[in-house]
N, C-alpha and C. Protein backbone atom coordinates (compact mmCIF):
# COMPACT_ATOMS: atom_id res chain seq x y z
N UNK A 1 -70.01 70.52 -25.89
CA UNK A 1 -71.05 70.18 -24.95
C UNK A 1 -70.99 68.67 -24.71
N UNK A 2 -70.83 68.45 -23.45
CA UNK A 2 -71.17 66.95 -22.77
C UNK A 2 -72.56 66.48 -22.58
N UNK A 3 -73.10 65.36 -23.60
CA UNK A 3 -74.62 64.71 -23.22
C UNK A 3 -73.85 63.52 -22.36
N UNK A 4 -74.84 63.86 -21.52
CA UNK A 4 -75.25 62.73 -20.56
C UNK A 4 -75.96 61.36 -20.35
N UNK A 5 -75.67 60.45 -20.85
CA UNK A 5 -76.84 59.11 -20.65
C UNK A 5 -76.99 58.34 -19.74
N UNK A 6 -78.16 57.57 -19.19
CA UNK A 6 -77.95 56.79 -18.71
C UNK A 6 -77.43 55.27 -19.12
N UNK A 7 -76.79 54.58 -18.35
CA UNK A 7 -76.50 53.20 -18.81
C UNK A 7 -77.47 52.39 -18.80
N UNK A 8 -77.87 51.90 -20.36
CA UNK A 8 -78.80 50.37 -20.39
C UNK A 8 -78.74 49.46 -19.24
N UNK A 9 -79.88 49.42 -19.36
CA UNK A 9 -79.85 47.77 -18.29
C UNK A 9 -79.45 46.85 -18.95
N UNK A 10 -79.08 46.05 -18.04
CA UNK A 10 -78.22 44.37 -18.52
C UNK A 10 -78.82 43.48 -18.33
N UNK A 11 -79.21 42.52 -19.36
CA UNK A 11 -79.56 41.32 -18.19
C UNK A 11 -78.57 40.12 -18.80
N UNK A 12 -78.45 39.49 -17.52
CA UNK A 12 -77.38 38.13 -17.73
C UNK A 12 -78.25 36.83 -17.72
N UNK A 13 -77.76 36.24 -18.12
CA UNK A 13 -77.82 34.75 -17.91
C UNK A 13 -76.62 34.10 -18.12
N UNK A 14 -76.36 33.27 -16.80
CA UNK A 14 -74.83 32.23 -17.02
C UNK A 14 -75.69 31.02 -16.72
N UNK A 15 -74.48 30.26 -17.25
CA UNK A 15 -74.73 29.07 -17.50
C UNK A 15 -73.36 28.75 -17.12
N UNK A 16 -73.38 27.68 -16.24
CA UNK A 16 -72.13 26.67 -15.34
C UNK A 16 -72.36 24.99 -15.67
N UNK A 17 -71.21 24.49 -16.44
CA UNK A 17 -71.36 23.16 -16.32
C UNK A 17 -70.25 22.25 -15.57
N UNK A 18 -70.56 21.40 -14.76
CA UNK A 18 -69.78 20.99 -14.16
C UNK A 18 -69.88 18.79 -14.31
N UNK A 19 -68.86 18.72 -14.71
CA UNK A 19 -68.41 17.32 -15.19
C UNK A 19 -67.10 16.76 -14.15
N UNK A 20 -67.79 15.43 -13.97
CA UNK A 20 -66.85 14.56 -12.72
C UNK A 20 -66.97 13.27 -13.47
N UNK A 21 -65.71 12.31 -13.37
CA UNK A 21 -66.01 11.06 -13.47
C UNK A 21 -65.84 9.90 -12.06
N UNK A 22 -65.97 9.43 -12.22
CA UNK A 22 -66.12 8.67 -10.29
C UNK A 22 -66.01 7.07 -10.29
N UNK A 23 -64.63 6.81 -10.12
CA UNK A 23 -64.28 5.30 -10.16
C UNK A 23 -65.22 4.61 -9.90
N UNK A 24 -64.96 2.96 -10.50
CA UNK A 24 -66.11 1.80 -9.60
C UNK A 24 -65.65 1.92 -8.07
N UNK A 25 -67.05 1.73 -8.05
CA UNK A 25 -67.42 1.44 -6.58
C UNK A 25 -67.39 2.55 -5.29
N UNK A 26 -67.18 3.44 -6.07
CA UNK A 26 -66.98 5.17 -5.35
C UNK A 26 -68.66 4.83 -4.43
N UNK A 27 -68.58 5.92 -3.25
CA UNK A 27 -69.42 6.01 -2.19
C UNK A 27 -70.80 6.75 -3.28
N UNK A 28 -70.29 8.00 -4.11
CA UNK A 28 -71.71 8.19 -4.56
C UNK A 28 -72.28 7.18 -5.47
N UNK A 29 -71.81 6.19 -6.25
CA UNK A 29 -73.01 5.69 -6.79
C UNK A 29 -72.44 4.48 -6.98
N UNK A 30 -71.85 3.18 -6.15
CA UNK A 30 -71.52 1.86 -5.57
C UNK A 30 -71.27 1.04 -6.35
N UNK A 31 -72.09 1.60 -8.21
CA UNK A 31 -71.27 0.34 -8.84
C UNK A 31 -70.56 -0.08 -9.60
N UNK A 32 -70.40 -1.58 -10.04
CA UNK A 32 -68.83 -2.17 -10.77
C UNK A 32 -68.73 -1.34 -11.96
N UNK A 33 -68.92 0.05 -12.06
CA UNK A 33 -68.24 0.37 -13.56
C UNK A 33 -67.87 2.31 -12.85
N UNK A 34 -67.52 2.69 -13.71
CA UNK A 34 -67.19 4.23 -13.63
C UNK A 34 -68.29 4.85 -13.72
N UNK A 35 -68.62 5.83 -12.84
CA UNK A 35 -69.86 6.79 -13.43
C UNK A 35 -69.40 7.90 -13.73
N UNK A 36 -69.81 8.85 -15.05
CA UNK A 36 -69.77 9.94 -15.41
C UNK A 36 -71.16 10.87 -14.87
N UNK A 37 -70.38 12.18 -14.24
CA UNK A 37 -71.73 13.08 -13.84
C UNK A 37 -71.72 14.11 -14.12
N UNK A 38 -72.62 14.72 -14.43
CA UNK A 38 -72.74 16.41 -14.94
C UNK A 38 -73.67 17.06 -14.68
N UNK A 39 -73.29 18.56 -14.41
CA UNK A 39 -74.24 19.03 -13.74
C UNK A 39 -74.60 20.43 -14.21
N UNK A 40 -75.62 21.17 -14.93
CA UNK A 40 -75.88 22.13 -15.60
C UNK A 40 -76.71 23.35 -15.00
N UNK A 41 -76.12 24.49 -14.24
CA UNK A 41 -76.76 25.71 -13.86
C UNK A 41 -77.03 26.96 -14.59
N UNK A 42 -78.41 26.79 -14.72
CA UNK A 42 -78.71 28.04 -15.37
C UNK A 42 -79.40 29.23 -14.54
N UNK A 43 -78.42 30.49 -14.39
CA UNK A 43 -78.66 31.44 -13.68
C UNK A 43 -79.35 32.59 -14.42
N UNK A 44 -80.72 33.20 -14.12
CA UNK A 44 -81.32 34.15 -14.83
C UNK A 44 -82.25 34.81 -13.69
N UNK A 45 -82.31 36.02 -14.31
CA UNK A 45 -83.38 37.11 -12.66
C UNK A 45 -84.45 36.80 -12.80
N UNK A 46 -84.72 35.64 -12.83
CA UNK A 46 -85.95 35.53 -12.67
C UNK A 46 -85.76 33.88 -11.30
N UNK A 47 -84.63 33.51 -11.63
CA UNK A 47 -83.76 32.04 -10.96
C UNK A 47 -83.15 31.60 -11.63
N UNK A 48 -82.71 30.43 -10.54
CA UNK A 48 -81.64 29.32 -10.78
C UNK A 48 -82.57 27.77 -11.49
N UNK A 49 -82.37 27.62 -12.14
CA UNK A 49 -82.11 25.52 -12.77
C UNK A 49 -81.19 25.11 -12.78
N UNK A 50 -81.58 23.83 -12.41
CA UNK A 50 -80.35 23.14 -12.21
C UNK A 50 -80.60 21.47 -12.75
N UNK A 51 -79.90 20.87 -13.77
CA UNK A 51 -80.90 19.80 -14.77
C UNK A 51 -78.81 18.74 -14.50
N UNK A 52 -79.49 17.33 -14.01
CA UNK A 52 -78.16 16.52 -13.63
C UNK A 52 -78.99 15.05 -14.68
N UNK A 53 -76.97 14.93 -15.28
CA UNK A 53 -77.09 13.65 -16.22
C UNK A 53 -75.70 12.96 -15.54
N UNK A 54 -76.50 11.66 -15.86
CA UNK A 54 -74.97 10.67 -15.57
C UNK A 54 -75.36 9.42 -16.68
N UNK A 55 -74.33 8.43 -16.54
CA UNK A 55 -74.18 7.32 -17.16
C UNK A 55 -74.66 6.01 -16.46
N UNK A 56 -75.61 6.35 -15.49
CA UNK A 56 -75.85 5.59 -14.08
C UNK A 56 -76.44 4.34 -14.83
N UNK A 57 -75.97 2.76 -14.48
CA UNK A 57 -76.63 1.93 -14.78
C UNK A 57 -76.27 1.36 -16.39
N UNK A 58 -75.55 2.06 -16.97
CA UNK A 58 -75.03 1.45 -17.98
C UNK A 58 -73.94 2.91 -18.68
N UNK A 59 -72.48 2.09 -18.25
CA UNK A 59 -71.45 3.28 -18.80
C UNK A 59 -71.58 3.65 -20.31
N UNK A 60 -71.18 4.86 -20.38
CA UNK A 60 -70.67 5.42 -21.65
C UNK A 60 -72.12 5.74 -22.55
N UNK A 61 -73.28 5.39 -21.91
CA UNK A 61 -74.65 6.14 -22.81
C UNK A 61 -75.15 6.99 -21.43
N UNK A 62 -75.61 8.07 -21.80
CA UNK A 62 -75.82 9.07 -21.05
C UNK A 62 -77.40 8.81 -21.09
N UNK A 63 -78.01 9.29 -19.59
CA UNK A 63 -79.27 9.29 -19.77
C UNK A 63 -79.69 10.42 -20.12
N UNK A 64 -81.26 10.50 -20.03
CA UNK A 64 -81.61 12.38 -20.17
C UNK A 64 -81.15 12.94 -19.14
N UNK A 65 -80.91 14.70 -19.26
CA UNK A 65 -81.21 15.37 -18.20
C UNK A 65 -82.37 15.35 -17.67
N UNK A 66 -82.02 15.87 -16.01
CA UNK A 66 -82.94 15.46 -15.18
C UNK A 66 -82.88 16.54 -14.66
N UNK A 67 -84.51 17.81 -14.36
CA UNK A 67 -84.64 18.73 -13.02
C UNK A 67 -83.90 18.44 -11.83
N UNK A 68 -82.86 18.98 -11.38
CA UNK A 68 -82.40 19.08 -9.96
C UNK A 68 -82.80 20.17 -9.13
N UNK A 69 -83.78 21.16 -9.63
CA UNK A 69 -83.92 22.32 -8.82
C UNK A 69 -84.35 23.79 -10.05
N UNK A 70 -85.79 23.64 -9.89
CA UNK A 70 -86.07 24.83 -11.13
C UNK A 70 -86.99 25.88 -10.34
N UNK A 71 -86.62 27.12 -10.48
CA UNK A 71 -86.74 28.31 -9.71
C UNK A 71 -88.46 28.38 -9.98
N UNK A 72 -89.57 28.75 -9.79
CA UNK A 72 -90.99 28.40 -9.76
C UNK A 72 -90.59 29.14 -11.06
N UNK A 73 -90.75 30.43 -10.89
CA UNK A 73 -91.44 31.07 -12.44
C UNK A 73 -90.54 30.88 -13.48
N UNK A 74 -89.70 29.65 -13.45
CA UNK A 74 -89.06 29.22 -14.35
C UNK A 74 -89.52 28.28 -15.38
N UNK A 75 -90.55 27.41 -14.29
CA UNK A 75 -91.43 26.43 -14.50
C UNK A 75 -91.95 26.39 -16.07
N UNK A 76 -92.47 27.46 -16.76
CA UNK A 76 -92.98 27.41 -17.92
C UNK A 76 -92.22 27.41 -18.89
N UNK A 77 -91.18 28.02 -18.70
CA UNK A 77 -89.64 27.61 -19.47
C UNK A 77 -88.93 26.20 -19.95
N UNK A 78 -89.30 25.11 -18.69
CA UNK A 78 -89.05 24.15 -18.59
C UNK A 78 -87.84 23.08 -20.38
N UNK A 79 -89.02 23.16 -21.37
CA UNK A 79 -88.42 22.61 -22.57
C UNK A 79 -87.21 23.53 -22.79
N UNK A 80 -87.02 24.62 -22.79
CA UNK A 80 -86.24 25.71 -23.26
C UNK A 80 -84.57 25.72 -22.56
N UNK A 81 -85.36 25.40 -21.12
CA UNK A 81 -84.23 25.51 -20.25
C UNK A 81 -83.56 23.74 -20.56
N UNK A 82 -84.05 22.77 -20.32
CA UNK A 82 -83.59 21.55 -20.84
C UNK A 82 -82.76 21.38 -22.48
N UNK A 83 -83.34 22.22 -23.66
CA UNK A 83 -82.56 22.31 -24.66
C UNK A 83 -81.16 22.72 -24.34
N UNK A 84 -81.27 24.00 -23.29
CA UNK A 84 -79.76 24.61 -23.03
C UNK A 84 -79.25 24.00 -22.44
N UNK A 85 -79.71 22.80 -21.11
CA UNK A 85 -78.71 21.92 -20.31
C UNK A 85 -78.14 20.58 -22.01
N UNK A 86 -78.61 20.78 -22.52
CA UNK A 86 -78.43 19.56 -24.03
C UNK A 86 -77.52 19.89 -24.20
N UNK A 87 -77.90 21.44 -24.81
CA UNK A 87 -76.77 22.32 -25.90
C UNK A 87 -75.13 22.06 -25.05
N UNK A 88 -75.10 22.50 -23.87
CA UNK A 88 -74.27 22.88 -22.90
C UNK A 88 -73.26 21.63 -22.88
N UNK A 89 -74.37 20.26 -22.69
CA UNK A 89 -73.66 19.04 -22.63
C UNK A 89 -73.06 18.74 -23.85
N UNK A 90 -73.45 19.18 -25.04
CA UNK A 90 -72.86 18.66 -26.01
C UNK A 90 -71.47 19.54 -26.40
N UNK A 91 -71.12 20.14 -25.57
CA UNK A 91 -69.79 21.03 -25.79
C UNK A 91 -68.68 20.53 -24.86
N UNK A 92 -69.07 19.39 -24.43
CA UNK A 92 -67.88 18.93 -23.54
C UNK A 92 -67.28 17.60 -24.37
């Protein structure tokens, strides 16, 4: 005899990090040193965040991440979702 099931639901969450470095004096950010930029998407059904760090203003120390775009009912998440743009950065 063949039982039949249905398939569990899934839920995902990805996470995309994306890292550029950008000579002096490059058009995005004009000045005398190199900037490092990174950029951390966190995709979940509920939305997208999106939390951006660079070295802006003094090379080679990173500032905090920064909200670039947090889905509303993400909003209360906020600390949680910033630990994971951390975690994320610290694997590069």
């Amino acid at each position: 005899m063949t039982t039949q099931s249905a398939e569990a639901p899934v839920t995902i969450v990805s996470i995309r990090c994306e890292q550029r470095s950008y000579p002096p004096y490059d058009g995005f950010h004009g000045t005398p040193s190199p900037m490092l930029w990174r950029l951390v998407t966190i995709e979940t059904p509920q939305g997208t965040a999106a939390f951006e760090q660079t070295d802006y203003g003094h090379p080679g120390k990173l500032n905090p991440w920064e909200p670039r775009g947090i889905a509303s009912p993400l909003v209360p998440k906020l600390a949680q979702l910033r630990a994971v743009a951390e975690a994320t950065g610290a694997l590069l």
